[in-house]
PDB file of N, CA and C in Angstrom:
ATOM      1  N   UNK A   1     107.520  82.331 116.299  1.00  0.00           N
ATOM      2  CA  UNK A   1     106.821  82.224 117.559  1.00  0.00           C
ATOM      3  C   UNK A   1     106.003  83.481 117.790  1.00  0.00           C
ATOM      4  N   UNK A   2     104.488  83.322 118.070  1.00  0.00           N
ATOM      5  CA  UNK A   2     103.727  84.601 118.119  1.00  0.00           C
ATOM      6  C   UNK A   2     103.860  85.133 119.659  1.00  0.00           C
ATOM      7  N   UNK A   3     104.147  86.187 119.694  1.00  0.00           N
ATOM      8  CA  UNK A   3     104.265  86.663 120.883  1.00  0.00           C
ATOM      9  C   UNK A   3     103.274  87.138 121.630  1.00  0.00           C
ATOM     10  N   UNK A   4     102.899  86.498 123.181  1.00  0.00           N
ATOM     11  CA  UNK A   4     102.080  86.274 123.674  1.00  0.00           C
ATOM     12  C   UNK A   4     100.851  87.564 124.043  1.00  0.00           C
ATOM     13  N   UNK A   5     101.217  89.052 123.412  1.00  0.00           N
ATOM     14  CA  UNK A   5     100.469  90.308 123.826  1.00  0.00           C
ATOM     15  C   UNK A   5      99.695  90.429 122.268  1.00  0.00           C
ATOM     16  N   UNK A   6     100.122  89.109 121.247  1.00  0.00           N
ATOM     17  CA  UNK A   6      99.156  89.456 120.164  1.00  0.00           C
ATOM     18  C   UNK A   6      97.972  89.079 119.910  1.00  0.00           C
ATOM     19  N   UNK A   7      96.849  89.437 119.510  1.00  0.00           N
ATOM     20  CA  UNK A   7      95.570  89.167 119.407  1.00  0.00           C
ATOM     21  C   UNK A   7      95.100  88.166 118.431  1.00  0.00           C
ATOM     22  N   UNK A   8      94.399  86.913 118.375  1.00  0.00           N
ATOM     23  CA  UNK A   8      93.870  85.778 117.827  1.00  0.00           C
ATOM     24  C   UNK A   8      93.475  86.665 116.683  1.00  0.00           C
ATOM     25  N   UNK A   9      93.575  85.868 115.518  1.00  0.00           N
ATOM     26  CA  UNK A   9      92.683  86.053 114.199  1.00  0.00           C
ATOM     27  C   UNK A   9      91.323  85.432 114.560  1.00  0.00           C
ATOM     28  N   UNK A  10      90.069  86.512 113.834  1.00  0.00           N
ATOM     29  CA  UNK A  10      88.647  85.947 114.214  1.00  0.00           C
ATOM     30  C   UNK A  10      88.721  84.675 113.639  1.00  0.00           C
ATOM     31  N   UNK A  11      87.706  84.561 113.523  1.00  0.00           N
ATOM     32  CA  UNK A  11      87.052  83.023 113.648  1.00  0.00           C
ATOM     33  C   UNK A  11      87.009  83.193 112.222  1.00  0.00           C
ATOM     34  N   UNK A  12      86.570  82.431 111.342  1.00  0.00           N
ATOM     35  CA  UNK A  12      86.412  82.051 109.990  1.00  0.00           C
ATOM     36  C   UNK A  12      87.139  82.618 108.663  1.00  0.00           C
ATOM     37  N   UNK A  13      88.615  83.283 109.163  1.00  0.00           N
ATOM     38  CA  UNK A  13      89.573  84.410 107.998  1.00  0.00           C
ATOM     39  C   UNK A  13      89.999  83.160 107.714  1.00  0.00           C
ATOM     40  N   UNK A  14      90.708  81.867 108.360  1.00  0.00           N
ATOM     41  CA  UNK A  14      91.968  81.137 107.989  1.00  0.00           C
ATOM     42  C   UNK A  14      91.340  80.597 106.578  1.00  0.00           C
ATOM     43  N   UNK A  15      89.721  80.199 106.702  1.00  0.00           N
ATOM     44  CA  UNK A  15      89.121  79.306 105.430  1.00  0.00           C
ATOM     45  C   UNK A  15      88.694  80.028 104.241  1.00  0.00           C
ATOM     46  N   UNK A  16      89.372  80.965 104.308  1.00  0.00           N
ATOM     47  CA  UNK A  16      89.329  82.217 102.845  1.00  0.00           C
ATOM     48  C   UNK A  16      90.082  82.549 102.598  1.00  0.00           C
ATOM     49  N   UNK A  17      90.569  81.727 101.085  1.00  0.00           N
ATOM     50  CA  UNK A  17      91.588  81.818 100.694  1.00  0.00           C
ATOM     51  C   UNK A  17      92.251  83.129  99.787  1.00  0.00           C
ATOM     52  N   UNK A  18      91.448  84.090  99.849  1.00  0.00           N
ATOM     53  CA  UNK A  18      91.527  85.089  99.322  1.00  0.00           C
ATOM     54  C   UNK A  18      91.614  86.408 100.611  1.00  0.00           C
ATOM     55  N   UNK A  19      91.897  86.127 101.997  1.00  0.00           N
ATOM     56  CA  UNK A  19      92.246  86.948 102.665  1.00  0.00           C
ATOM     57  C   UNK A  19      93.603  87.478 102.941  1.00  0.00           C
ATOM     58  N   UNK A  20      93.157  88.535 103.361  1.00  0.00           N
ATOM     59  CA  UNK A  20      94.601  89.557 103.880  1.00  0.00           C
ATOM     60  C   UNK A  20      95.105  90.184 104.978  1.00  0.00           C
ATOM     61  N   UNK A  21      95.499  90.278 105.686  1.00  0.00           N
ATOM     62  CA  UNK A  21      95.693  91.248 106.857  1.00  0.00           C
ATOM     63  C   UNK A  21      96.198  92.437 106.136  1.00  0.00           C
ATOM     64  N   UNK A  22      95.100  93.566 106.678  1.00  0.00           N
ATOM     65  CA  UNK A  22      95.166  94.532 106.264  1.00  0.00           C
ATOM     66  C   UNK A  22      96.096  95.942 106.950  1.00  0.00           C
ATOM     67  N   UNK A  23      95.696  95.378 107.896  1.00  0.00           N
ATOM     68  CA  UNK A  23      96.406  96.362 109.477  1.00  0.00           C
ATOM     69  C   UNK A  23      97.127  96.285 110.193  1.00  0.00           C
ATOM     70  N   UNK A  24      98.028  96.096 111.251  1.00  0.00           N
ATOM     71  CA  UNK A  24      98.457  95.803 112.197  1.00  0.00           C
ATOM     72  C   UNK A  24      98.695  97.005 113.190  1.00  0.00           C
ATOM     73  N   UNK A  25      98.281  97.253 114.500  1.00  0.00           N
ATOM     74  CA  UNK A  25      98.684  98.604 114.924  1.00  0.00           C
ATOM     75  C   UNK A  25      98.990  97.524 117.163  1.00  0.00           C
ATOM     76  N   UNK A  26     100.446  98.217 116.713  1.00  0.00           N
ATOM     77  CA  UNK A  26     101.230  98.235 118.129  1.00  0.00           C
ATOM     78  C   UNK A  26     101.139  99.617 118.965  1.00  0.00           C
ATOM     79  N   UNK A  27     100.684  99.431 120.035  1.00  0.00           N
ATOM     80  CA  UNK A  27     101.259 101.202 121.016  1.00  0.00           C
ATOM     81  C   UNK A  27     102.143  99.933 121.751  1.00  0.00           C
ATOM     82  N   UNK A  28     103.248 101.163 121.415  1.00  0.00           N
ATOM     83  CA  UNK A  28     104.907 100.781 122.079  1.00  0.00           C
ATOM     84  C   UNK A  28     105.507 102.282 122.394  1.00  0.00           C
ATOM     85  N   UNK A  29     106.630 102.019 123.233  1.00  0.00           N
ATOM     86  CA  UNK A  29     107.490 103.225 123.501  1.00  0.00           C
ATOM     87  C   UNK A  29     106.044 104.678 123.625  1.00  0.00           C
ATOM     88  N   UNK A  30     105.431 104.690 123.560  1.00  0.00           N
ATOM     89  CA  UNK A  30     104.611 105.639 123.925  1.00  0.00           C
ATOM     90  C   UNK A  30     103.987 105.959 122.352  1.00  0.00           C
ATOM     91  N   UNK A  31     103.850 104.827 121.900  1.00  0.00           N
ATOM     92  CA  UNK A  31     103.355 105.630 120.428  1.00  0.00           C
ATOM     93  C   UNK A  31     102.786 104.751 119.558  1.00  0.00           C
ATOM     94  N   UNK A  32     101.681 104.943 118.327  1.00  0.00           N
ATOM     95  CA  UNK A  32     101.719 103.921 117.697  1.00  0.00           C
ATOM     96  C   UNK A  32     102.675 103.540 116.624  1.00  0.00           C
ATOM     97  N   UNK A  33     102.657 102.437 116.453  1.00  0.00           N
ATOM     98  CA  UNK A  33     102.996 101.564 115.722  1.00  0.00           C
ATOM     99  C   UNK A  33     102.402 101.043 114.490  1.00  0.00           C
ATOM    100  N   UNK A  34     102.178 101.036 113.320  1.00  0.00           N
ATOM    101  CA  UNK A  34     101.283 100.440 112.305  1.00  0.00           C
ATOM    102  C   UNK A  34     102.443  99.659 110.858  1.00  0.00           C
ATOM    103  N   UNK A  35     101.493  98.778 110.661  1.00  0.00           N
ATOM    104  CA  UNK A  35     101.928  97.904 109.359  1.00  0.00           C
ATOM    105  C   UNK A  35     100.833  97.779 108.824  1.00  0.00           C
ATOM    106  N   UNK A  36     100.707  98.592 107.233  1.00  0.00           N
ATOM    107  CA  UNK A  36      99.748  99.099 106.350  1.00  0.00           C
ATOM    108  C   UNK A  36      99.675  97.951 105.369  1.00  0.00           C
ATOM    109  N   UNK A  37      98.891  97.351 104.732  1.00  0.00           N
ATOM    110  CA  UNK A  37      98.823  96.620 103.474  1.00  0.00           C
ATOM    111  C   UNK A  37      98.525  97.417 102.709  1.00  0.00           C
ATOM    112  N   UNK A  38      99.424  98.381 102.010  1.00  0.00           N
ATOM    113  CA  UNK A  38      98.981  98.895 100.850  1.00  0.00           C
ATOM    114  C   UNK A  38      98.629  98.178  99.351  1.00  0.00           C
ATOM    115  N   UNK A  39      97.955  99.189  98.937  1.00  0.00           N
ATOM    116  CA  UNK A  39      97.868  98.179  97.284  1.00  0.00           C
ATOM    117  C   UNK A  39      96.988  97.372  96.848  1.00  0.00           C
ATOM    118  N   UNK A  40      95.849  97.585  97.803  1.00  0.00           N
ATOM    119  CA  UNK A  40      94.845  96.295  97.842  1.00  0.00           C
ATOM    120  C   UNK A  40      93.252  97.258  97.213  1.00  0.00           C
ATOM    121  N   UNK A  41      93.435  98.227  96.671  1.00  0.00           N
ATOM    122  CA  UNK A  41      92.285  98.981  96.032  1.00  0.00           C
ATOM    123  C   UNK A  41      92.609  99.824  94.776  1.00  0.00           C
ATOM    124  N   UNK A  42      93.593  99.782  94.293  1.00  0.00           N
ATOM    125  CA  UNK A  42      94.091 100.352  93.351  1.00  0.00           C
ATOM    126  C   UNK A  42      94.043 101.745  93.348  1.00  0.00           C
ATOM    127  N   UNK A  43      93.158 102.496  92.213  1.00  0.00           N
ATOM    128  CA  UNK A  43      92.717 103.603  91.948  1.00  0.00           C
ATOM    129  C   UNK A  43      91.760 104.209  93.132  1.00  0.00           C
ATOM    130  N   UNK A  44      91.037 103.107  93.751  1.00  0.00           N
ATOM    131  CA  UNK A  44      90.581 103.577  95.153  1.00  0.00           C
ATOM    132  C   UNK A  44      90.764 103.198  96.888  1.00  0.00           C
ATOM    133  N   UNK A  45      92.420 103.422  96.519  1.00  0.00           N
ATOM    134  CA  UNK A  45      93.011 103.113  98.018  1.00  0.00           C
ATOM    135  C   UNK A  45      92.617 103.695  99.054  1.00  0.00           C
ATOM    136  N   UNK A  46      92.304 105.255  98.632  1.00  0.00           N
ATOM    137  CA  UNK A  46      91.694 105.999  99.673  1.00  0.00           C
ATOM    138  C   UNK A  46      90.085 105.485 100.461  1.00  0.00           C
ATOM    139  N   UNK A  47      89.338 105.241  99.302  1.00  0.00           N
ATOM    140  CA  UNK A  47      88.223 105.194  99.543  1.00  0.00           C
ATOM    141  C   UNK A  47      88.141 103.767 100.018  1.00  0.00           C
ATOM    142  N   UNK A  48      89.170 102.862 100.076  1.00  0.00           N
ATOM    143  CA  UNK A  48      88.967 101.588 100.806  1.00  0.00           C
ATOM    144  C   UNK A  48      89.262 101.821 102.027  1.00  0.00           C
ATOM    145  N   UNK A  49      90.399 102.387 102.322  1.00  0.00           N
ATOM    146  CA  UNK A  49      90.982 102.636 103.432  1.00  0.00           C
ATOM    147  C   UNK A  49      89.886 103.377 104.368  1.00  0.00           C
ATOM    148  N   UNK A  50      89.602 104.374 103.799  1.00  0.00           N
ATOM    149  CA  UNK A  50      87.994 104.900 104.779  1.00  0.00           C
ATOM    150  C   UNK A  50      86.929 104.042 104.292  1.00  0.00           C
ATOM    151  N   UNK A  51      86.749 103.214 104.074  1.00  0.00           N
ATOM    152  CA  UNK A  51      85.488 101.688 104.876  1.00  0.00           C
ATOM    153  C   UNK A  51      86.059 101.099 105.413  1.00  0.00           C
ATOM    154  N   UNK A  52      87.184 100.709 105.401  1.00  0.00           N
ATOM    155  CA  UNK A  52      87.748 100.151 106.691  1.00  0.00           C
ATOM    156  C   UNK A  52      88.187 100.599 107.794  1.00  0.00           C
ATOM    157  N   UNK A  53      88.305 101.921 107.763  1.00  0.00           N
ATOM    158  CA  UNK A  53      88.156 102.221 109.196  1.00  0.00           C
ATOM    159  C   UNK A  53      87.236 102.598 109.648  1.00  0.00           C
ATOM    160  N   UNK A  54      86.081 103.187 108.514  1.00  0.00           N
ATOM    161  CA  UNK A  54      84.652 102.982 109.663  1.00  0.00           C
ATOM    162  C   UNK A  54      84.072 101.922 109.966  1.00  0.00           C
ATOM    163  N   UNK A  55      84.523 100.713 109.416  1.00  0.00           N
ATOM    164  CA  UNK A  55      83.887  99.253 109.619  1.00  0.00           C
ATOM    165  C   UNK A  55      85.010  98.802 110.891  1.00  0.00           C
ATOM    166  N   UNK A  56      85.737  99.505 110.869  1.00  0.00           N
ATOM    167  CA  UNK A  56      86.429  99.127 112.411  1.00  0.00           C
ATOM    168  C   UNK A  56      86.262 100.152 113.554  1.00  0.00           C
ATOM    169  N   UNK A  57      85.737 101.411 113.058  1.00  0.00           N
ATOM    170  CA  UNK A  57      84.834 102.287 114.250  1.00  0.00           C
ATOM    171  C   UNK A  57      83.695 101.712 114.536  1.00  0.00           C
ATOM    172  N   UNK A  58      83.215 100.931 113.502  1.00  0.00           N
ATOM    173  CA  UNK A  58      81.434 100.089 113.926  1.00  0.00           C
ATOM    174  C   UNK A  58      81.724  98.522 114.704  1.00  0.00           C
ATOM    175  N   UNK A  59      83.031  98.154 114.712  1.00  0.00           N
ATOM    176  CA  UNK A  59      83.408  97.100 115.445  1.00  0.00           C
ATOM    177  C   UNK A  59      83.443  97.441 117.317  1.00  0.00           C
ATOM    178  N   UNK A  60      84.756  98.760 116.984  1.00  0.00           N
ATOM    179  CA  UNK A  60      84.657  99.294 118.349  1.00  0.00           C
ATOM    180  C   UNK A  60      83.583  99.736 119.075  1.00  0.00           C
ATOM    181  N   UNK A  61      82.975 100.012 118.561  1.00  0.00           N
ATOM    182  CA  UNK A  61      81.283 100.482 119.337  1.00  0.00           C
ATOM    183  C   UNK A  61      80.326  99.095 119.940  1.00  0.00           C
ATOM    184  N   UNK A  62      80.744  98.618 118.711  1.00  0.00           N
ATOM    185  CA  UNK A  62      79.416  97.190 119.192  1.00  0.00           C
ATOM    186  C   UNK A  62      80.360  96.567 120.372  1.00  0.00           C
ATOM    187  N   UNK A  63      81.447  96.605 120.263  1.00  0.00           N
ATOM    188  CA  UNK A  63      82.632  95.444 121.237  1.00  0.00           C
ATOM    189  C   UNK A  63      81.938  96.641 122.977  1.00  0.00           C
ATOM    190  N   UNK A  64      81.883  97.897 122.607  1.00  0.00           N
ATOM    191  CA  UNK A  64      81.575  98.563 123.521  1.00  0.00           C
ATOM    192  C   UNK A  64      80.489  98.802 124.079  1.00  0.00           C
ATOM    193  N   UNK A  65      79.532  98.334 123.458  1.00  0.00           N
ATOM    194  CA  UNK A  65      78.369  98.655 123.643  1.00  0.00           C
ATOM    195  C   UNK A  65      77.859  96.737 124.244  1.00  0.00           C
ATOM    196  N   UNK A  66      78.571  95.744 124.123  1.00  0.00           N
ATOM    197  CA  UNK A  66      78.643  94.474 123.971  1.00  0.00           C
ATOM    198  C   UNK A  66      78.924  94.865 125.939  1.00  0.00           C
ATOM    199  N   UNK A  67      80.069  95.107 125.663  1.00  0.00           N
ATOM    200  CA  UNK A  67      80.890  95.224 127.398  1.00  0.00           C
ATOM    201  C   UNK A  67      80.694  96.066 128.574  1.00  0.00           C
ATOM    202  N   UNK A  68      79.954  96.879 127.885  1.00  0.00           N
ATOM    203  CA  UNK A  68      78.720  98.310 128.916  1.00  0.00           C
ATOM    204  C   UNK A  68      77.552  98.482 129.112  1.00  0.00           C
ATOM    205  N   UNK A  69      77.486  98.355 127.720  1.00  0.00           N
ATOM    206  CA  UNK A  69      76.063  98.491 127.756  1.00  0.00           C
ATOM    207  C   UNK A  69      75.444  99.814 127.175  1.00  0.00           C
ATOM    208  N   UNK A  70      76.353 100.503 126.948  1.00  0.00           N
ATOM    209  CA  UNK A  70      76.400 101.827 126.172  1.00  0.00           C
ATOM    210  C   UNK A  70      75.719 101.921 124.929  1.00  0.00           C
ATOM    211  N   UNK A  71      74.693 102.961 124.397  1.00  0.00           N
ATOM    212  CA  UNK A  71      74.359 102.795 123.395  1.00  0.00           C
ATOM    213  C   UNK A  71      75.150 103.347 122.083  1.00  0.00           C
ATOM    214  N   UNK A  72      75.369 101.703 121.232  1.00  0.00           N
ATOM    215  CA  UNK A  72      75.980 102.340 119.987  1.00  0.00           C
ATOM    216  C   UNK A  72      75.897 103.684 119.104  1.00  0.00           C
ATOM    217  N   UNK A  73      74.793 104.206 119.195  1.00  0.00           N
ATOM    218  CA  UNK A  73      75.030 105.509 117.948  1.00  0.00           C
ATOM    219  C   UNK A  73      75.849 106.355 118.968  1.00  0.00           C
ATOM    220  N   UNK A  74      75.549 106.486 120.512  1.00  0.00           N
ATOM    221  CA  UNK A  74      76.621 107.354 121.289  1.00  0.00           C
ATOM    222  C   UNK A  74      77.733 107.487 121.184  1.00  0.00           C
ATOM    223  N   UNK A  75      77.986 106.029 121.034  1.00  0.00           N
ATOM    224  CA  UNK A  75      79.697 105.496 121.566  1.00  0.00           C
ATOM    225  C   UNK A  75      80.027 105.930 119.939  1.00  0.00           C
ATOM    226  N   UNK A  76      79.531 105.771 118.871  1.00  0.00           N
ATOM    227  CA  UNK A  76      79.665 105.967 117.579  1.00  0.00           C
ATOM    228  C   UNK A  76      80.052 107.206 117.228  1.00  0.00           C
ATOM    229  N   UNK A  77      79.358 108.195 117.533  1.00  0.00           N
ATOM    230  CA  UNK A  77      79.044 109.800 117.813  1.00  0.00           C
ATOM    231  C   UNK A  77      80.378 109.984 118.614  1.00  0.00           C
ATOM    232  N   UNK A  78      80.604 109.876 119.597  1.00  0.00           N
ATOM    233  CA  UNK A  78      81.848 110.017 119.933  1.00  0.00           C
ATOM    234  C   UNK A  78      83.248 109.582 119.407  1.00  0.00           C
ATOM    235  N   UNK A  79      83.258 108.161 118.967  1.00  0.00           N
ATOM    236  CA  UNK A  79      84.571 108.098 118.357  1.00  0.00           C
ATOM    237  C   UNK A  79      84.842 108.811 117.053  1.00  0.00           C
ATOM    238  N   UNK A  80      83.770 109.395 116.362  1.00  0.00           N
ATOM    239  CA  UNK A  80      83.605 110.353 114.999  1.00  0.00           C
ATOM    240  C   UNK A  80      84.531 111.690 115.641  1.00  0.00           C
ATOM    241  N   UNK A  81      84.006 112.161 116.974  1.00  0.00           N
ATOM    242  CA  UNK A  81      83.960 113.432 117.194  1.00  0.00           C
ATOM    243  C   UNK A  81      85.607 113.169 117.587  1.00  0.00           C
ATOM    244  N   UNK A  82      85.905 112.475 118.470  1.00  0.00           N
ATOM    245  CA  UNK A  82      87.512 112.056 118.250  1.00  0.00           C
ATOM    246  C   UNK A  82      88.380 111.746 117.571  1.00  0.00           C
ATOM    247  N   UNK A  83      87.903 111.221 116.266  1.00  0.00           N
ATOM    248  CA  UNK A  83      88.475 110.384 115.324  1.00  0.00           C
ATOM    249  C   UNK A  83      88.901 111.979 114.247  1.00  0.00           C
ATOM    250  N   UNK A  84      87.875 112.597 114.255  1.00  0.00           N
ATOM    251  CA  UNK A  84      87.939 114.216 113.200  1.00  0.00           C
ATOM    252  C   UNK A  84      88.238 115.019 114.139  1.00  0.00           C
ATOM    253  N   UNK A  85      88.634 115.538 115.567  1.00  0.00           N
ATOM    254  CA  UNK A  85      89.613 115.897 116.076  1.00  0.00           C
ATOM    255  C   UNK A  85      91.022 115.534 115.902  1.00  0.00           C
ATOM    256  N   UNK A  86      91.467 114.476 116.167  1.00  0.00           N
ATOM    257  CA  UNK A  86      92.653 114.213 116.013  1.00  0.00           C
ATOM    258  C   UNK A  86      93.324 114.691 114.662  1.00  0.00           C
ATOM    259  N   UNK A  87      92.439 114.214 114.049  1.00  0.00           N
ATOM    260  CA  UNK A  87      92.681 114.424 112.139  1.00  0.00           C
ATOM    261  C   UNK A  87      93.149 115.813 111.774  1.00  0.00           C
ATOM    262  N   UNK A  88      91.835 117.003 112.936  1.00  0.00           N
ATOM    263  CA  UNK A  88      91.894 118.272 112.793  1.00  0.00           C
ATOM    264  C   UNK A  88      93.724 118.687 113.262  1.00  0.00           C
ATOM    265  N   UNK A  89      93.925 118.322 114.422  1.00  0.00           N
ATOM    266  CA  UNK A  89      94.925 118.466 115.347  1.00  0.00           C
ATOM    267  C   UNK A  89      95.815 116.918 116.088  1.00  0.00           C
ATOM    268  N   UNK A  90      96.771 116.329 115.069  1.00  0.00           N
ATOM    269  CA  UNK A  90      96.781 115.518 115.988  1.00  0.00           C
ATOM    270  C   UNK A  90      98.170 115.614 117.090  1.00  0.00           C
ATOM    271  N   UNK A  91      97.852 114.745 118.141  1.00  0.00           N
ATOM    272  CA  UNK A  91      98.675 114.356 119.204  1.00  0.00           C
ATOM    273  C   UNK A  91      98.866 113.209 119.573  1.00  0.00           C
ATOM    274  N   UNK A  92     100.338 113.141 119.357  1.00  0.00           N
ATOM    275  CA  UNK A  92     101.712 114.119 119.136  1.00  0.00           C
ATOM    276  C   UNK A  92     101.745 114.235 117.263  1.00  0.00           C
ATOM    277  N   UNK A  93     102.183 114.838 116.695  1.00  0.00           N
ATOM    278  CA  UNK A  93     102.130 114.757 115.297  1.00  0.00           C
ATOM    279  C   UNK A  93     102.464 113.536 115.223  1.00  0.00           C
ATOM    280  N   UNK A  94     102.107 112.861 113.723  1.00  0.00           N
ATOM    281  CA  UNK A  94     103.097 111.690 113.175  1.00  0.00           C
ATOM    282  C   UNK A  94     104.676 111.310 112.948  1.00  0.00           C
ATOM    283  N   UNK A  95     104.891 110.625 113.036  1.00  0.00           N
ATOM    284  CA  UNK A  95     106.569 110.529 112.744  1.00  0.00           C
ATOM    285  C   UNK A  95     106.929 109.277 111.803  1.00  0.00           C
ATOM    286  N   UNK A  96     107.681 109.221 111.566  1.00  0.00           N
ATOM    287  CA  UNK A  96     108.316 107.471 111.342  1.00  0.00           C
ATOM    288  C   UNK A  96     107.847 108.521 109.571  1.00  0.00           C
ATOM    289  N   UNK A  97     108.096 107.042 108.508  1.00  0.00           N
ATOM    290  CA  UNK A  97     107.989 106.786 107.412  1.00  0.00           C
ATOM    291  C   UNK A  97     107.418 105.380 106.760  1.00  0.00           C
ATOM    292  N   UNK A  98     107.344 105.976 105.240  1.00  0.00           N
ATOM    293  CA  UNK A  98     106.180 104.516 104.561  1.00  0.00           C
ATOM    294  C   UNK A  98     107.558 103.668 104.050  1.00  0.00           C
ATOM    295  N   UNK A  99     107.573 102.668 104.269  1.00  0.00           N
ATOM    296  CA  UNK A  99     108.431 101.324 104.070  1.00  0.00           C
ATOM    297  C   UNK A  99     107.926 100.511 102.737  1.00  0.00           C
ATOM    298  N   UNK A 100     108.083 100.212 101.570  1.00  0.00           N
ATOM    299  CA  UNK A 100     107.680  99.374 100.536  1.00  0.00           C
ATOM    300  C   UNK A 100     108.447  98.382 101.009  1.00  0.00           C
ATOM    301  N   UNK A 101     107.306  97.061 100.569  1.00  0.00           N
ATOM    302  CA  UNK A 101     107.777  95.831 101.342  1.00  0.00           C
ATOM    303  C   UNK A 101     107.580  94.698  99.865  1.00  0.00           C
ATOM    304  N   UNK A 102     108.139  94.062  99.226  1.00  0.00           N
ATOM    305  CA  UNK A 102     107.631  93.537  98.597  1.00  0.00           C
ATOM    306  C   UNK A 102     107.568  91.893  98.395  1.00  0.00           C
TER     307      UNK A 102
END
């Protein structure tokens, strides 16, 4: 039973049969939460993992720029300048551990 605070899959993933959920991220108890699909780039996990999260910083902008009216390279420019802050310093540090799931 999906529980009712979770978010719809877009529109056209179910008819590709070669998709994955890559991500999952909960804020609970005051913190995040994530379930990683590792393993899905081999030799370049890293370098997948950063296009997908700037292809999900270019999601958040347009969704923002969609609902404000704000102009994207701003809203863009800013989540960079936040996104490499945190990185620099983050808050609260990380915690928890990586789980192999197989």
């Amino acid at each position: 039973m999906a529980d009712e605070k979770e978010i719809a899959i877009p529109p056209g993933v179910l008819d590709d049969p070669e998709r994955r959920e890559m991500l999952r991220a909960w804020v609970a108890h005051e913190g995040l939460h994530c379930t990683l699909n590792m393993g899905q780039w081999g030799e370049r996990e890293a370098t997948g993992w950063g296009v997908l999260l700037s292809d999900v910083a270019r999601h958040v902008a347009n969704a923002l720029h969609e609902s404000s009216g704000l102009d994207v390279s701003d809203l863009l420019e800013h989540i960079k300048d936040v996104f490499n802050d945190e990185l620099d310093e983050p808050a609260p540090p990380s915690s928890g551990g990586f789980i192999q799931i197989q």
